[in-house]
Structure formats: structure tokens, C-alpha cells
Protein backbone atom coordinates (compact mmCIF):
# COMPACT_ATOMS: atom_id res chain seq x y z
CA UNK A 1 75.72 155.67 87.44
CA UNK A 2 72.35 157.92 86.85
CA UNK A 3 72.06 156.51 83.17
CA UNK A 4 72.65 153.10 84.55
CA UNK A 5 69.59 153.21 86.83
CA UNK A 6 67.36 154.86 84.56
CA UNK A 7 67.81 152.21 81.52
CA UNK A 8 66.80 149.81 84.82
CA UNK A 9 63.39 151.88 85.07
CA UNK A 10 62.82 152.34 81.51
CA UNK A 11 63.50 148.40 81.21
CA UNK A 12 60.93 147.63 84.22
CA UNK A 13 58.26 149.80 83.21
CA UNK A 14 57.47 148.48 79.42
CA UNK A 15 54.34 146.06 79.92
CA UNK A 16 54.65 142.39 79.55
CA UNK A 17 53.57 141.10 76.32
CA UNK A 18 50.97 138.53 77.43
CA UNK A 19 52.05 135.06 79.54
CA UNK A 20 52.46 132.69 76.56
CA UNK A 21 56.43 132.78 76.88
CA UNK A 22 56.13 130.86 80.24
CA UNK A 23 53.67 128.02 78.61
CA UNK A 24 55.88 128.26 75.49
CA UNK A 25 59.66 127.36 77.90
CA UNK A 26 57.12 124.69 79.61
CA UNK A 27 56.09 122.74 76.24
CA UNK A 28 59.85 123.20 75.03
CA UNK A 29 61.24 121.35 78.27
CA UNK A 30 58.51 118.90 77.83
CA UNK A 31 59.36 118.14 74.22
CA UNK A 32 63.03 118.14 74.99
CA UNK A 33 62.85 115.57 77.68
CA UNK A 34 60.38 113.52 75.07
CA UNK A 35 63.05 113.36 72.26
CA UNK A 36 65.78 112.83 74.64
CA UNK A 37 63.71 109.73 76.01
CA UNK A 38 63.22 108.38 72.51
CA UNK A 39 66.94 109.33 70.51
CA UNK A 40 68.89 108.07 74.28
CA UNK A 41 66.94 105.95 76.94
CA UNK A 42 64.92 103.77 74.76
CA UNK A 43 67.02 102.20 72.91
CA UNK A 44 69.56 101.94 75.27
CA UNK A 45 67.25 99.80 77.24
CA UNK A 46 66.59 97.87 74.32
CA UNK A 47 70.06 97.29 73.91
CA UNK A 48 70.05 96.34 77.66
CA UNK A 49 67.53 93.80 77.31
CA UNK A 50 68.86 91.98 74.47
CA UNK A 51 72.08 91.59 75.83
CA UNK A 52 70.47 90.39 78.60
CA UNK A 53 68.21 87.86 77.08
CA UNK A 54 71.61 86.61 75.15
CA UNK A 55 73.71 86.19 78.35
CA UNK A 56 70.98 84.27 79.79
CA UNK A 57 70.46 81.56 76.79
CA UNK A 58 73.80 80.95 76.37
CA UNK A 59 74.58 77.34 77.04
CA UNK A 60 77.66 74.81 76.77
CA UNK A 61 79.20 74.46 72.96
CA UNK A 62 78.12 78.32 72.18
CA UNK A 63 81.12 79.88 70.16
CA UNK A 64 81.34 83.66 71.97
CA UNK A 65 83.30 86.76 71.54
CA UNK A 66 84.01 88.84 74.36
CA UNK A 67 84.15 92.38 74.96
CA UNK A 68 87.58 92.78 74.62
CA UNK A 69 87.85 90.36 71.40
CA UNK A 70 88.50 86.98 72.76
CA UNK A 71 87.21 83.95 71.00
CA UNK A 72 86.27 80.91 72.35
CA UNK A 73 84.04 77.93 72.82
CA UNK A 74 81.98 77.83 76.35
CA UNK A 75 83.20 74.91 78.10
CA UNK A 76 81.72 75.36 81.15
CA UNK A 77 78.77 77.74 82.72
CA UNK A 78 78.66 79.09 86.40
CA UNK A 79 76.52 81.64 87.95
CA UNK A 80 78.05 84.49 86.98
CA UNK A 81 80.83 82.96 84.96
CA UNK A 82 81.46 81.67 81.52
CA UNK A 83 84.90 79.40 81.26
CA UNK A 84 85.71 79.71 77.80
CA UNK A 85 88.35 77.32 75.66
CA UNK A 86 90.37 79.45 73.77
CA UNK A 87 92.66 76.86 72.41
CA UNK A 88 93.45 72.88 73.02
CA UNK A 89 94.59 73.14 77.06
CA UNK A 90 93.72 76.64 77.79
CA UNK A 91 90.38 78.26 79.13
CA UNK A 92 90.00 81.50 80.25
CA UNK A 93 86.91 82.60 82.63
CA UNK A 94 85.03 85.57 81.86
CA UNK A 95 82.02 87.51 83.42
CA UNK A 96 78.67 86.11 82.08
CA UNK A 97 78.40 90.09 80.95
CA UNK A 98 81.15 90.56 78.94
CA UNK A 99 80.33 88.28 76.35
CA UNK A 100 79.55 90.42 73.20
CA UNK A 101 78.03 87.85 70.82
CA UNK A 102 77.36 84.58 69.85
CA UNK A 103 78.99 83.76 66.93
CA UNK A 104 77.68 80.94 64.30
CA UNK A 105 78.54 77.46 65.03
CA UNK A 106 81.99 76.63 62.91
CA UNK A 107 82.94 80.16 63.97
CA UNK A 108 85.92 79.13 65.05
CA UNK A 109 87.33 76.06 62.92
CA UNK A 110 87.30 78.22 59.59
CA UNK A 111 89.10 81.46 61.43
């Protein structure tokens, strides 16, 4: 227990070696948060905002593909909703935001 404290003293007594360390940790954290901004957040919100801008141009005859892999032609817009015709009689309503892509016209005929 003796030995214990006095490696405690002997480890509190040696003189700090200047205060660059503590500028050092603050420019590190600094920098890390930087090239986490510009590897994760930025173009994530790129991303965002292209997706965005494509939900909000689509319009009636756009061949789509959904999230989940559905093809169809947009037959009809809402507000929030995209009714898609999958095949002759059947149309399927999706989220404006799950549509992944808008696919080139003729998409659809040559698949």
C-alpha cells in the first residue's frame, strides 16, 4: 500500500512539460469534426437535395423505380403520392419519397 502511494507522489511531482498538449487535443477535435463534416454530412446533404429536386420534377408519363425495385409509369401525381402503372389494369401508389430514379423514356417497353 506504501509503494502504491509513493509512485502517486513521484507521479505528481515531475513538472509539466509546457501547455501545448491542451492546444494540440483542441486542434485535433477541431480537425476531426472538419473531416467528419466533409467525408459524412456534406455529401449526404447533397444526396438529400438531389433526391429532393428529382421528387419534385417528376411529372405524369415519367418511367420510375422505387426503392424497393418496382417499375412503373406515373399515372397519376398527388401531394404526397405517386400512383404508378405497373402493368395494363394495375397501379400501385407509392410515397412521392420512395421513388429512387427516373429511368429513360422506353425504360420499360424494351425490359
Amino acid at each position: 500500500m506504501l509503494l502504491f502511494l509513493a509512485a502517486n507522489a513521484h507521479a505528481q511531482s515531475a513538472d509539466p512539460s509546457g501547455s501545448g498538449g491542451e492546444m494540440f487535443q483542441i486542434f485535433f477535435l477541431i480537425g476531426l469534426f472538419a473531416l467528419f463534416y466533409f467525408i459524412a454530412i456534406r455529401p449526404q446533404r447533397k444526396r438529400q437535395k438531389e433526391h429532393t429536386d428529382m421528387v419534385s420534377a417528376l411529372s405524369k408519363g415519367n418511367e420510375v423505380i422505387t426503392t424497393s425495385g418496382i417499375l412503373g409509369k406515373i399515372t397519376r401525381l398527388e401531394d404526397n403520392y405517386v400512383v404508378l402503372q405497373v402493368t395494363d389494369n394495375v397501379e400501385l401508389k407509392f410515397q412521392r419519397s420512395y421513388i429512387s430514379a427516373v429511368l429513360p423514356k422506353g425504360t420499360l417497353k424494351s425490359i
